[in-house]
Protein backbone atom coordinates (compact mmCIF):
# COMPACT_ATOMS: atom_id res chain seq x y z
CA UNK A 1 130.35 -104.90 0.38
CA UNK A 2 128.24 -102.46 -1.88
CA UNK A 3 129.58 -105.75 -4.92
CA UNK A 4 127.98 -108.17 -2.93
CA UNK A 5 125.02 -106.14 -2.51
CA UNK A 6 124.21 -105.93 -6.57
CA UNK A 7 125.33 -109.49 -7.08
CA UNK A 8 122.63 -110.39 -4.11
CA UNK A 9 119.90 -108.47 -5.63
CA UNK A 10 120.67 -109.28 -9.26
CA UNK A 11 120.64 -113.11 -7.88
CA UNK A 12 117.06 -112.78 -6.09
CA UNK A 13 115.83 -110.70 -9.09
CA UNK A 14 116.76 -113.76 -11.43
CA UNK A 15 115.92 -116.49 -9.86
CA UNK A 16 111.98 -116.94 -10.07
CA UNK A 17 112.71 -117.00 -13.93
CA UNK A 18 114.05 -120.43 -13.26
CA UNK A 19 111.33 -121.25 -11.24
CA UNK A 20 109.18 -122.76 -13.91
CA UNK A 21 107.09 -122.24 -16.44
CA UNK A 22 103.55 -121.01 -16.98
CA UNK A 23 100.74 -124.36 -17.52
CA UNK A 24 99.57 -124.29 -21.04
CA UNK A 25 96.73 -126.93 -20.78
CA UNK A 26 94.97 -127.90 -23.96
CA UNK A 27 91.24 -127.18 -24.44
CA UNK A 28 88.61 -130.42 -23.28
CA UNK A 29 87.01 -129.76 -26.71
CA UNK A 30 88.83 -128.42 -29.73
CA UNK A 31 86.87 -126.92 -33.07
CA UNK A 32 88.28 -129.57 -35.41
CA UNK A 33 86.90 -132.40 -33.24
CA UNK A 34 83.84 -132.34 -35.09
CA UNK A 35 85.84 -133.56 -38.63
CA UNK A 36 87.70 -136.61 -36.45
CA UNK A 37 87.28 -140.14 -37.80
CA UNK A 38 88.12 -143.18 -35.28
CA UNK A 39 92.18 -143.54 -37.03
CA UNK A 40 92.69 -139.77 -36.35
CA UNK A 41 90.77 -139.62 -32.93
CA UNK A 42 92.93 -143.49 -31.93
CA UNK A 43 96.11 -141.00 -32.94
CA UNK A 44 95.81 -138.41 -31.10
CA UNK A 45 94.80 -140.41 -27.98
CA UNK A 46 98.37 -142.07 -28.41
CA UNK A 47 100.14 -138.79 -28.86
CA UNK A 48 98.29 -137.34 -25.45
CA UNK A 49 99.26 -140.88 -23.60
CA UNK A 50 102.86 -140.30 -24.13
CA UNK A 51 102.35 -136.38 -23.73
CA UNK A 52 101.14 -137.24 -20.18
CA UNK A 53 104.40 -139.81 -20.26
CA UNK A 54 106.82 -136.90 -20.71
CA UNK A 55 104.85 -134.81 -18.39
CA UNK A 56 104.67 -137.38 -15.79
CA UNK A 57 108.87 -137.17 -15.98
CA UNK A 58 108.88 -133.35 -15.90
CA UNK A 59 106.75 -133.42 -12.88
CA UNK A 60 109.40 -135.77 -10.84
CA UNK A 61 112.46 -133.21 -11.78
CA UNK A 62 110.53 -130.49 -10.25
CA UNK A 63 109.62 -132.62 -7.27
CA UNK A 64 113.08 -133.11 -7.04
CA UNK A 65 114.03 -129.32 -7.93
CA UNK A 66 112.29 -127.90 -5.17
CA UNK A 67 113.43 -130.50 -2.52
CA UNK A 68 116.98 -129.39 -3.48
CA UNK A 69 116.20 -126.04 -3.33
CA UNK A 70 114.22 -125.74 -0.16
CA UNK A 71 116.92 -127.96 2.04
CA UNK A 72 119.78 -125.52 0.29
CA UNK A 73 117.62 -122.89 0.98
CA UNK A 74 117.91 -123.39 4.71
CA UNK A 75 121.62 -122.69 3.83
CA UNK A 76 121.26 -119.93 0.76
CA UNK A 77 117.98 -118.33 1.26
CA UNK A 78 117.86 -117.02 -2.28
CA UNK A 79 117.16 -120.56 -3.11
CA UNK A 80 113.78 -120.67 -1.98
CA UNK A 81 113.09 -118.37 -5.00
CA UNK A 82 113.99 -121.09 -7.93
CA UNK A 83 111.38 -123.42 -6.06
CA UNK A 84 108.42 -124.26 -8.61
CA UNK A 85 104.67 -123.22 -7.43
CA UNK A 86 103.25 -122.72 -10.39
CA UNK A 87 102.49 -126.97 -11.24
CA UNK A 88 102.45 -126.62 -14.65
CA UNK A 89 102.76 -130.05 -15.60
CA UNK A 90 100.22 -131.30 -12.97
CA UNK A 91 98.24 -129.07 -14.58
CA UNK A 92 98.52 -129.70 -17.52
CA UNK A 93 98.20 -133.57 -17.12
CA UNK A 94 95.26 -133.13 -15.60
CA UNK A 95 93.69 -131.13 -18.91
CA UNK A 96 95.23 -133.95 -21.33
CA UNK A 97 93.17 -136.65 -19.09
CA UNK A 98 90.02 -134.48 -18.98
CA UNK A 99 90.77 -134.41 -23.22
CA UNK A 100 91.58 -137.82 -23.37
CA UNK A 101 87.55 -138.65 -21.32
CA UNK A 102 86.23 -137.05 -24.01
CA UNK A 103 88.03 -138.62 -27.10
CA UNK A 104 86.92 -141.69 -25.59
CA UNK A 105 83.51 -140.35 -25.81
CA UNK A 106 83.85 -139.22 -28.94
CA UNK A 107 84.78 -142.57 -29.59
CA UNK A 108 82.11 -144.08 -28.15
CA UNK A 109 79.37 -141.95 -30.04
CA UNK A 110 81.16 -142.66 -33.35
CA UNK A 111 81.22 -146.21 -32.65
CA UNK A 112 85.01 -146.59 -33.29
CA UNK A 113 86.88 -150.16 -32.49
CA UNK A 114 83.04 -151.60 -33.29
């Protein structure tokens, strides 16, 4: 019994590790956006579109994650503790499409595409 105990413990201890992972949104405005030319501001609005792609993806697992976990959690309470609350992705989507308004004005102001 005293086994099961640790093993219980050690399990809730671990768990909200796997819960997910801290949002690391990019800045709106960077330092070297002052230096971009159209070609390098047009690239890194590409690389942010399919960042928000690959986001967009991650943000479905964890949908899906913490379905699983809370309807198994009805069954294995310590479940409930690998659930994700922290959002990162949302999160960080949101930054990459506040970054992205401002390349395009940026863009704009530079008169890029023109």
């Amino acid at each position: 019994m005293h086994n099961r105990l640790i093993v219980a413990a050690a399990l809730v201890l671990a768990l909200p590790a796997c819960a997910g992972r801290a949002p690391a949104p990019v800045p709106v405005v960077q330092p070297a956006d002052k230096a971009l030319d159209c070609p390098q501001i047009a690239a890194e609005v590409a690389a942010n579109d399919s960042k928000i792609r690959e986001l967009g993806r991650e943000e479905g697992a964890k949908v899906a994650q913490n379905v699983a976990a809370g309807v198994a959690g009805l069954f294995i309470w310590p479940l409930w503790f690998a659930m994700d609350f922290q959002g990162a992705a949302g999160k960080e989507v949101a930054a990459l499409q506040q970054r992205q308004s401002y390349l395009a004005t940026l863009a704009a102001e530079r008169r890029c595409g023109q």
